[in-house]
C-alpha atoms as a PDB file:
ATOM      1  CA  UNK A   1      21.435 -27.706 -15.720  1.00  0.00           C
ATOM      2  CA  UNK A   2      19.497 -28.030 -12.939  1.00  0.00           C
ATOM      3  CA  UNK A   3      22.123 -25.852 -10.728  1.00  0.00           C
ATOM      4  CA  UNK A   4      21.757 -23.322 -13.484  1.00  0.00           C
ATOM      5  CA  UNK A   5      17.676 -23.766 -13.223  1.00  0.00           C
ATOM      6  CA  UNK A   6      18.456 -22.861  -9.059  1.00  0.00           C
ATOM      7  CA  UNK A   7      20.797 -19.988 -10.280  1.00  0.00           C
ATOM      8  CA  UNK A   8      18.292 -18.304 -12.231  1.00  0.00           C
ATOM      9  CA  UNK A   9      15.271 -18.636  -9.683  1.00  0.00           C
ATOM     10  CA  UNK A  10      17.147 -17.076  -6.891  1.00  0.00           C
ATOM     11  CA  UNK A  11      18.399 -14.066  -9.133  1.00  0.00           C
ATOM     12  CA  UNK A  12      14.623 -14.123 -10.282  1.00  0.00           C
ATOM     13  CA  UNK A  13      13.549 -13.532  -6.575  1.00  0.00           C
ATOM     14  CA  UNK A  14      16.383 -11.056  -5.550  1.00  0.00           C
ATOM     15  CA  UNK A  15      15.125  -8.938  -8.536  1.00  0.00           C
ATOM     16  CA  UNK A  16      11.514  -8.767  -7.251  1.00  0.00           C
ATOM     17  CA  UNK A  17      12.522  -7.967  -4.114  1.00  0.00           C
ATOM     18  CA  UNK A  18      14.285  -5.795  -4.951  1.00  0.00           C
ATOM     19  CA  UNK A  19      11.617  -3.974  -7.476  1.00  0.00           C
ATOM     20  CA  UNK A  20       8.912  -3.873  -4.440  1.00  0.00           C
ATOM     21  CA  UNK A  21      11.607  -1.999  -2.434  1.00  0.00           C
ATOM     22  CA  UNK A  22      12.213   0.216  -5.140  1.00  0.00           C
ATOM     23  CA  UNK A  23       8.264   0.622  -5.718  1.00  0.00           C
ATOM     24  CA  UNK A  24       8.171   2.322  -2.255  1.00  0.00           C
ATOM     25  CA  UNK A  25      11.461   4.109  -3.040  1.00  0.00           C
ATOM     26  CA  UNK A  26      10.157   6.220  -6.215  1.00  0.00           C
ATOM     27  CA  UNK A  27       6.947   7.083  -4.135  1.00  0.00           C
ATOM     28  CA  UNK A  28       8.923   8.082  -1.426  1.00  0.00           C
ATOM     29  CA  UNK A  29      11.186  10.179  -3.538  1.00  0.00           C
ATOM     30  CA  UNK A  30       8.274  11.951  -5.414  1.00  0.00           C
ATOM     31  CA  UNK A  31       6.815  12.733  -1.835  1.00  0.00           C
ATOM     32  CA  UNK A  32      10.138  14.415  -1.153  1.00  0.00           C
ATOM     33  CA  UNK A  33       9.719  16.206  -4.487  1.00  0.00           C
ATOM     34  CA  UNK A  34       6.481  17.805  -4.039  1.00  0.00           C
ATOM     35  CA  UNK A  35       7.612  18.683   0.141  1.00  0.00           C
ATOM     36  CA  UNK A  36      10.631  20.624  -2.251  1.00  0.00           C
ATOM     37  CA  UNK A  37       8.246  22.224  -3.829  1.00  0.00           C
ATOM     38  CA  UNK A  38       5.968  23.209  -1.268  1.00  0.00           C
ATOM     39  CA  UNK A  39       8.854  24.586   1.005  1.00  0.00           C
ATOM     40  CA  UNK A  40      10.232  26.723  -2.336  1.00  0.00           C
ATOM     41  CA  UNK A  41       6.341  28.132  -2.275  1.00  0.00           C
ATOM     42  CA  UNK A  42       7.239  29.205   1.494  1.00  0.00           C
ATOM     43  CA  UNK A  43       9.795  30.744   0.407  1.00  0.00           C
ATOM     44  CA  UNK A  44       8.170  32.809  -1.826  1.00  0.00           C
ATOM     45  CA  UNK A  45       8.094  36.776  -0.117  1.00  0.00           C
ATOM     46  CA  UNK A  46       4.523  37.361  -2.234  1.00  0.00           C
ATOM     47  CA  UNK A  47       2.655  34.710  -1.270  1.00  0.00           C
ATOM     48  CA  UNK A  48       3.071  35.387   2.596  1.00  0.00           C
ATOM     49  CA  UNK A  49       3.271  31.670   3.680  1.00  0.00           C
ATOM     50  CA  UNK A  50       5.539  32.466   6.008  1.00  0.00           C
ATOM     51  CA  UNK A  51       3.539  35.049   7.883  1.00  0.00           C
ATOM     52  CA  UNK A  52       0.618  32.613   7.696  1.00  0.00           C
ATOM     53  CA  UNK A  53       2.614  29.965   9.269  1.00  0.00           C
ATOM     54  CA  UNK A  54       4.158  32.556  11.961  1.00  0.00           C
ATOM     55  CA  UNK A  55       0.349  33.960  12.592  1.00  0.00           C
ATOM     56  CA  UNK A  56      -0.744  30.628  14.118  1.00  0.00           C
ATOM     57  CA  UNK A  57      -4.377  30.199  14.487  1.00  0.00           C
ATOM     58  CA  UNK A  58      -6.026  29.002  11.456  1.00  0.00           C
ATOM     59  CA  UNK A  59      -2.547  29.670   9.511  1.00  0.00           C
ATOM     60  CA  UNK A  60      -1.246  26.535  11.685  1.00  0.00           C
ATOM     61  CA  UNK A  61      -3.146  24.137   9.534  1.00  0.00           C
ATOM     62  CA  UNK A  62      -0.624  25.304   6.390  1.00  0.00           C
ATOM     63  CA  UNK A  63       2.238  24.198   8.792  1.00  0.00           C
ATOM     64  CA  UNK A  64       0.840  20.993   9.900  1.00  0.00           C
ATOM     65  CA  UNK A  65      -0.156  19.340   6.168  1.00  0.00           C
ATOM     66  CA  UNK A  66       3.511  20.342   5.221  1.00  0.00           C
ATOM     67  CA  UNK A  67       4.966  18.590   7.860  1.00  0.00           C
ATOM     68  CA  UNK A  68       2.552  15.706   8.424  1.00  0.00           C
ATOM     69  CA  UNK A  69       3.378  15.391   4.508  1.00  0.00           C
ATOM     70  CA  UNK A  70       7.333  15.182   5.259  1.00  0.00           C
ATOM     71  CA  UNK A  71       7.009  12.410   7.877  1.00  0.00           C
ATOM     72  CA  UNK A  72       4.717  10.329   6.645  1.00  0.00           C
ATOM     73  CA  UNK A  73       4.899  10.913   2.965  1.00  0.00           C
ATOM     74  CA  UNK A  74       8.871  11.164   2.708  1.00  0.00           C
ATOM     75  CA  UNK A  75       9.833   9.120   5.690  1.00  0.00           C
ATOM     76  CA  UNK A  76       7.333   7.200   6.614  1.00  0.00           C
ATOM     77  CA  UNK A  77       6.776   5.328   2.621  1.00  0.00           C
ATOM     78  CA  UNK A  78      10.072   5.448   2.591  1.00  0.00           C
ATOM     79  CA  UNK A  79      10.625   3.666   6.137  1.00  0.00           C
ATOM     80  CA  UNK A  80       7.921   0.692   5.402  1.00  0.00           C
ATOM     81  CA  UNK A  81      10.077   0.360   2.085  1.00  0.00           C
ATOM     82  CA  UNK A  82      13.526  -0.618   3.989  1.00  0.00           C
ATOM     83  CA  UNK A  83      11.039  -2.984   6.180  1.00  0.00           C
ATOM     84  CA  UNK A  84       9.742  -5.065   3.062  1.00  0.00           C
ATOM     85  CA  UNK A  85      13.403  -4.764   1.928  1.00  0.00           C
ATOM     86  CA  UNK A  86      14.881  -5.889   4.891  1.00  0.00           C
ATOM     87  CA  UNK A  87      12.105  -8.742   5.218  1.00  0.00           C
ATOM     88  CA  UNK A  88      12.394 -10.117   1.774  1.00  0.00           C
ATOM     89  CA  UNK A  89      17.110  -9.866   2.006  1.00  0.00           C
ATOM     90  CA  UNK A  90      17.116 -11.202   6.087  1.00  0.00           C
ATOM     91  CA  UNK A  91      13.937 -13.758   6.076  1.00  0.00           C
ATOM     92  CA  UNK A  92      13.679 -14.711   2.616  1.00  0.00           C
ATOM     93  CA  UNK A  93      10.462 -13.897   2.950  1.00  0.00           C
ATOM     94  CA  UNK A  94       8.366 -11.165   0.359  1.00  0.00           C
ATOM     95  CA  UNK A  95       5.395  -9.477   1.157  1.00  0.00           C
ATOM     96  CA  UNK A  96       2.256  -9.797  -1.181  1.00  0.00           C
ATOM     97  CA  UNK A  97       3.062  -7.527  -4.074  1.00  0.00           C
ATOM     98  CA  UNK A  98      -0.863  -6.955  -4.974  1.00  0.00           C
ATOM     99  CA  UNK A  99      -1.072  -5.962  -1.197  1.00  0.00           C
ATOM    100  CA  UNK A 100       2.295  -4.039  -1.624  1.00  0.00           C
ATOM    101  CA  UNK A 101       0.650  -2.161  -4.536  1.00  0.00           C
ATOM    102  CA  UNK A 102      -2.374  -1.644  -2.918  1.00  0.00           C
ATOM    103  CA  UNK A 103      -1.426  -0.309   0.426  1.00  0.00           C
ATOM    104  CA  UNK A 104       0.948   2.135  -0.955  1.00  0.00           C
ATOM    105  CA  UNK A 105      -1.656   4.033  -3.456  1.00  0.00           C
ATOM    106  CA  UNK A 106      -4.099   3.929  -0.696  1.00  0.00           C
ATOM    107  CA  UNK A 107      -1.527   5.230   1.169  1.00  0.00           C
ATOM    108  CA  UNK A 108      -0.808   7.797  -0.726  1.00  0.00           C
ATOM    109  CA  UNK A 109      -3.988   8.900  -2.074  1.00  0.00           C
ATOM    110  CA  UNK A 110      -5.095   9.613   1.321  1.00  0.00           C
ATOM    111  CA  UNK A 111      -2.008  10.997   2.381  1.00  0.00           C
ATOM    112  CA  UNK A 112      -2.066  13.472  -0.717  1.00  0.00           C
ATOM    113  CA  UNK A 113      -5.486  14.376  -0.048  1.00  0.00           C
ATOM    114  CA  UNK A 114      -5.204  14.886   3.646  1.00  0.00           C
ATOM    115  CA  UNK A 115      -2.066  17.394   3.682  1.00  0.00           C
ATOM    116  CA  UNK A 116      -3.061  18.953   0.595  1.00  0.00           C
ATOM    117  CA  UNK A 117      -6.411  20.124   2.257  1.00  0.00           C
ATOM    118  CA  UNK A 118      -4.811  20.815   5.183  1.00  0.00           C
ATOM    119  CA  UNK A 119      -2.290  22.922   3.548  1.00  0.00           C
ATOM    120  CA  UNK A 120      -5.080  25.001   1.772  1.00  0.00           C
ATOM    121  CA  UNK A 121      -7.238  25.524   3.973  1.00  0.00           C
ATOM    122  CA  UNK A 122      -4.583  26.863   6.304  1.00  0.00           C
ATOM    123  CA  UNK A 123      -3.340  28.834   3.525  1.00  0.00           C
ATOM    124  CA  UNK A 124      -6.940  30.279   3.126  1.00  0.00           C
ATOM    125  CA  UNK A 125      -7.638  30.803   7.073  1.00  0.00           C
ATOM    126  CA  UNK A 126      -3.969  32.307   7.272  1.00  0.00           C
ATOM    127  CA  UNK A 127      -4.749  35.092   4.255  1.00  0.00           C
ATOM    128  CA  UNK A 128      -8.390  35.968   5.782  1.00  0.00           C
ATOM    129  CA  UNK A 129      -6.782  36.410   8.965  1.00  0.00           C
ATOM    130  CA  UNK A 130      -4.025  38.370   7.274  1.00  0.00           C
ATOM    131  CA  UNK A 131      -6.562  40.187   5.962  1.00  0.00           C
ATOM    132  CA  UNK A 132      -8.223  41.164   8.424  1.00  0.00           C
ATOM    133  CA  UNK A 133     -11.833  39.074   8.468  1.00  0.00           C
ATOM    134  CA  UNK A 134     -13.477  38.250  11.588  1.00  0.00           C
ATOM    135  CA  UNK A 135     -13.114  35.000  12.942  1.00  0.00           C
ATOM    136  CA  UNK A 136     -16.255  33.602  12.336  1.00  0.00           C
ATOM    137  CA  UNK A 137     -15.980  34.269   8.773  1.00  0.00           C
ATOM    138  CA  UNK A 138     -12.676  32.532   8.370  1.00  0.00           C
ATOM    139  CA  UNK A 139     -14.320  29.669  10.286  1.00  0.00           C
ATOM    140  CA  UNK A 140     -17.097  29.496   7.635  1.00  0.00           C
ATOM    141  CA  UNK A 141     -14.435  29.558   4.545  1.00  0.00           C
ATOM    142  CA  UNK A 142     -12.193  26.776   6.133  1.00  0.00           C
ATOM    143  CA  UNK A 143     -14.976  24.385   7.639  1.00  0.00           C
ATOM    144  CA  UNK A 144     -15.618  22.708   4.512  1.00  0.00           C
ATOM    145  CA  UNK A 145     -12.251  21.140   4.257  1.00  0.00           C
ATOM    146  CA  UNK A 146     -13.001  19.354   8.044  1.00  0.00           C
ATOM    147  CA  UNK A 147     -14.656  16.271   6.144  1.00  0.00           C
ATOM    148  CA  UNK A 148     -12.894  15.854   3.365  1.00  0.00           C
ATOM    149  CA  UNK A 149      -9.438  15.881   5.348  1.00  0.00           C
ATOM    150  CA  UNK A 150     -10.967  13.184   7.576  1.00  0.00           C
ATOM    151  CA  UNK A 151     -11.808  11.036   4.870  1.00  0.00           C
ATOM    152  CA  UNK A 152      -8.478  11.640   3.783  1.00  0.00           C
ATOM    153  CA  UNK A 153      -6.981  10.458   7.094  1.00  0.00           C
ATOM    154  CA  UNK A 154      -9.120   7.770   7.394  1.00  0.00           C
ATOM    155  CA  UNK A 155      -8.178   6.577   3.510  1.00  0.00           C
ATOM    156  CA  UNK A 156      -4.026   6.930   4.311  1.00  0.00           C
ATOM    157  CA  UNK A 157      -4.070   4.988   7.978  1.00  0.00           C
ATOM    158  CA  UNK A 158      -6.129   1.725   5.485  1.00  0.00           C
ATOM    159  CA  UNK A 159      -3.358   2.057   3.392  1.00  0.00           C
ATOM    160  CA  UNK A 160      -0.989   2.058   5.932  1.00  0.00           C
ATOM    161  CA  UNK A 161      -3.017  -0.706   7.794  1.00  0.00           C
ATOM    162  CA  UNK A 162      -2.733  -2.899   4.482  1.00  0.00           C
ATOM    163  CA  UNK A 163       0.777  -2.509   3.922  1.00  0.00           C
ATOM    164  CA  UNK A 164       1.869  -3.091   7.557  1.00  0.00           C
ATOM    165  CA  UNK A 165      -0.777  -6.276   8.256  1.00  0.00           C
ATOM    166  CA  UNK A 166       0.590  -7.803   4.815  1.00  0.00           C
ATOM    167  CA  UNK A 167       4.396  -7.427   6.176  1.00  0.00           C
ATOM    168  CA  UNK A 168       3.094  -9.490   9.293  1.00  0.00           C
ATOM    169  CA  UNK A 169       1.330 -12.146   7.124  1.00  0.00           C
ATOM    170  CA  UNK A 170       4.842 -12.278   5.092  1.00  0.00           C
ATOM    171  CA  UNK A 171       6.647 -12.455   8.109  1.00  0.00           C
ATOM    172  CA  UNK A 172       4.444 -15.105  10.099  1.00  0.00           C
ATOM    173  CA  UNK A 173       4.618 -17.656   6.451  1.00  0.00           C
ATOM    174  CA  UNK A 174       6.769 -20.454   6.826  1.00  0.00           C
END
């Protein structure tokens, strides 16, 4: 009985693990839905993305959400994922999974919120200058997002700070 008791508990444990590793997986995999997404909208002739993104100046920004949203969103969730997996299978050791939790929407929120801004208001700048409006003006329509984007940033690097200080702590316990 007892053997059957020790059985039980370790299959227990492997399934948690497993379900925190899988936790960062699904976010991971809807951040590499949405990038889909946004790179079918570049591909779309009407909505000129792709001469925004070619025009560089303010246009830029566009490029840089969409790809800061690739690494870190796609690779980067995913990536701290395969380290709580690999901690929990190699060490026997799992990460908090209220810290786990609360990193990764953090994370995300402020990851989301960042490139999202980013991506607008390079999509704005980009179509003003497409349009023809003097630079000062396109300065004026796009400066509003500058806060916001740095909250943002700030919001996804505590999220990231949570989830990589509670892999430490998990690590460091006996």
């Amino acid at each position: 009985m007892d053997l059957l008791k020790f059985f039980l508990t370790i299959f227990k444990n492997q399934q948690f693990k497993r379900f925190i590793f899988m936790r960062l997986f699904y976010f991971a995999s809807f951040d590499a839905v949405v990038a889909a997404i946004w790179t079918a909208l570049i591909l779309i002739p009407d909505l000129r993305m792709s001469r925004i993104i070619s025009g560089g100046s303010v246009g830029t920004w566009f490029f840089v959400g969409y790809i800061t949203f690739i690494v870190v969103g796609c690779a980067g969730i995913l990536s701290c994922g395969t380290v709580h997996h690999i901690l929990s299978t190699t060490k026997n050791k799992t990460p908090s999974s209220t810290l786990t939790w609360l990193g990764l929407i953090i994370w995300e929120v402020g990851l989301v919120g960042a490139t999202w801004l980013l991506g607008l208001s390079g999509f704005i700048g980009g179509s003003d200058l497409l349009n023809g409006l003097p630079i000062p003006d396109i300065h004026n329509s796009i400066f509003v997002y500058a806060l916001p984007i740095e909250i943002f940033a700030g919001i996804a690097i505590l999220g990231f700070l949570i989830s990589i200080i509670n892999v430490y702590v998990a690590k460091k316990a006996a």
